[in-house]
Protein backbone atom coordinates (compact mmCIF):
# COMPACT_ATOMS: atom_id res chain seq x y z
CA UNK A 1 109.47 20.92 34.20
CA UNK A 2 106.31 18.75 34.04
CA UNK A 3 104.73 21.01 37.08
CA UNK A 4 105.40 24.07 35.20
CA UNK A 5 103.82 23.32 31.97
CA UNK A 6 100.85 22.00 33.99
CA UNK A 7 100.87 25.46 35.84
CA UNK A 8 100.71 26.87 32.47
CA UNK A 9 98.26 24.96 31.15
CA UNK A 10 95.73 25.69 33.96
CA UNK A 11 96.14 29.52 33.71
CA UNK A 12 95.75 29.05 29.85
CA UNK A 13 92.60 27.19 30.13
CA UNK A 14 91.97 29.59 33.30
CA UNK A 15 92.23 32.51 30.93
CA UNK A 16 90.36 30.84 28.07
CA UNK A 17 87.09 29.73 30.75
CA UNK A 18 87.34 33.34 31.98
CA UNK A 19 87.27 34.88 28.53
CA UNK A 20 84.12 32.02 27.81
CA UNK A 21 82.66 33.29 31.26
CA UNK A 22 82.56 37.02 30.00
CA UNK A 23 81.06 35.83 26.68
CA UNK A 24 78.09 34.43 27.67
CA UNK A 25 77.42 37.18 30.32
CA UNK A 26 77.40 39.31 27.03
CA UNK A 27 75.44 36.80 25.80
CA UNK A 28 73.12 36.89 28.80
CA UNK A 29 72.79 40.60 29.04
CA UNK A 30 71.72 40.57 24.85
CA UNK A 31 68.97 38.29 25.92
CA UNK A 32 68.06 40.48 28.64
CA UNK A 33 67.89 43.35 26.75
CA UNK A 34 65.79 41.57 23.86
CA UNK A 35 63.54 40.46 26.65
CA UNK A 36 62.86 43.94 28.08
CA UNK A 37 62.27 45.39 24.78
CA UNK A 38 59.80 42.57 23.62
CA UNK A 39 57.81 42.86 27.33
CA UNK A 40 58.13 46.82 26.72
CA UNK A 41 56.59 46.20 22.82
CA UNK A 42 53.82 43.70 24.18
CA UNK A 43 52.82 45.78 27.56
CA UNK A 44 52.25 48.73 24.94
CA UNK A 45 50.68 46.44 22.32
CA UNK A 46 48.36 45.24 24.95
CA UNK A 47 47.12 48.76 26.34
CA UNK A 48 46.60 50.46 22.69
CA UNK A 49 44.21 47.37 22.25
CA UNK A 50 42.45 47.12 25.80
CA UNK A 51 42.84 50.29 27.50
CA UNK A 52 44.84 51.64 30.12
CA UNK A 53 45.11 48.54 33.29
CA UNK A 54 44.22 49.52 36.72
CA UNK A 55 46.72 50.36 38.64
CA UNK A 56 49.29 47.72 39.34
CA UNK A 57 48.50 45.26 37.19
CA UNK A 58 48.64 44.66 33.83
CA UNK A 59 47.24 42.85 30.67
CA UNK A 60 47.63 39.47 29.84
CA UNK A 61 49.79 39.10 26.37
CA UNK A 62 48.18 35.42 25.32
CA UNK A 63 44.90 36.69 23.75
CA UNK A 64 46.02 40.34 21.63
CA UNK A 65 46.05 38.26 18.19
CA UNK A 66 42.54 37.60 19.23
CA UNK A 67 42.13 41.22 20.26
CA UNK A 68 43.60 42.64 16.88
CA UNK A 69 41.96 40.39 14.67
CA UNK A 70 38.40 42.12 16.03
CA UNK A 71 39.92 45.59 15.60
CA UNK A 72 41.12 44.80 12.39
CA UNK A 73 37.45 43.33 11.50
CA UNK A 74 35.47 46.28 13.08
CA UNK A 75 38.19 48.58 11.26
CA UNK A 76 37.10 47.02 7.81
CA UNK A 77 33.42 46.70 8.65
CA UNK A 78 33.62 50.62 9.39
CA UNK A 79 34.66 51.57 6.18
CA UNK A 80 32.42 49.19 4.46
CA UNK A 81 30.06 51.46 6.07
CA UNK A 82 31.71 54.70 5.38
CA UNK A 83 31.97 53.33 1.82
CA UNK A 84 28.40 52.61 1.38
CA UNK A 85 27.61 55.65 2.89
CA UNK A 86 29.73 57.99 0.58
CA UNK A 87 28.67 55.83 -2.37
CA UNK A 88 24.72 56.75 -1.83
CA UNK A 89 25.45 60.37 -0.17
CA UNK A 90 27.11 60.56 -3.89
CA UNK A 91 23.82 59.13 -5.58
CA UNK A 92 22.00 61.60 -3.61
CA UNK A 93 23.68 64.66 -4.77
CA UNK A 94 23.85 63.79 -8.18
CA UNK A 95 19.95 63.20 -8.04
CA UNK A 96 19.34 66.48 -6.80
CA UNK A 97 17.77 69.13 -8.94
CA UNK A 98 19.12 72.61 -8.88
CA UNK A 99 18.20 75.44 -10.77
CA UNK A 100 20.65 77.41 -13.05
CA UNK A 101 22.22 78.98 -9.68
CA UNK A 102 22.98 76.14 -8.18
CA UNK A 103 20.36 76.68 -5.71
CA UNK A 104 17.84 73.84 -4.43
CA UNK A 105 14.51 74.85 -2.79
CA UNK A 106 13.57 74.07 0.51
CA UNK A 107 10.76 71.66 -0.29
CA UNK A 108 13.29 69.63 -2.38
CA UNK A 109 15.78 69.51 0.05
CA UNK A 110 13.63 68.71 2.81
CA UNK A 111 11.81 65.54 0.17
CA UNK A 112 15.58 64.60 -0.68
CA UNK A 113 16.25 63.87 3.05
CA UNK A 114 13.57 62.21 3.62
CA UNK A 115 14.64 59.32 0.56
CA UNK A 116 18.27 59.78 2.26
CA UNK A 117 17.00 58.54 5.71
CA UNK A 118 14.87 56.05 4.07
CA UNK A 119 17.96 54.53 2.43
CA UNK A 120 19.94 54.50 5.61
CA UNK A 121 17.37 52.79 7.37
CA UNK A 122 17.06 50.09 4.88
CA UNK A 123 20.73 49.74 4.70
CA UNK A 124 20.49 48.61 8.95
């Protein structure tokens, strides 16, 4: 009787590893998975910031925080620019004289864009 229930106590705890077993396969596969999507996400990452690699190779992943940050800074510099830009093409066209029709002489024009290139000069 004793040889029986230890016979039945192995396949029990047989079963139970094999049912443990599949579980962290599962387990493995998730991770697997999560990897693949995170190196697919990073590879992509890394080529919308640096540009298509040659061919068999590929970008290193340690330095595109670095790599963002100066997009992000060269983003908000350009529309500083574009900003500034706007702002005194606005000046500009409120400054300029028109007649009744809405019309502006070519001699005024011409004087206008020479203060407009002025300005952007002094802006450098």
């Amino acid at each position: 009787m004793t040889d029986t229930l230890d016979v039945n106590k192995i396949k029990l705890e047989l079963q139970q590893a094999k049912l443990e077993l599949q579980e962290a396969k599962e387990e493995i596969d998730d991770y697997y998975k999560t990897m693949q999507r995170m190196k697919e996400i990073l590879t992509k990452t890394a080529n919308a910031l640096k540009g298509e690699p040659e061919p068999l190779r590929s970008h290193d992943w340690s330095d595109l925080h670095v790599v963002a940050d100066k997009v992000k800074k060269r983003a908000s510099n350009l529309q500083n620019s574009v900003d500034k830009v706007m702002s005194a093409l606005k000046l500009w066209l409120e400054a300029m004289p028109v007649d009744v029709d809405m019309k502006v002489s070519a001699s005024q024009l011409e004087f206008h864009l020479k203060l407009w290139k002025e300005y952007l000069k002094s802006e450098k």
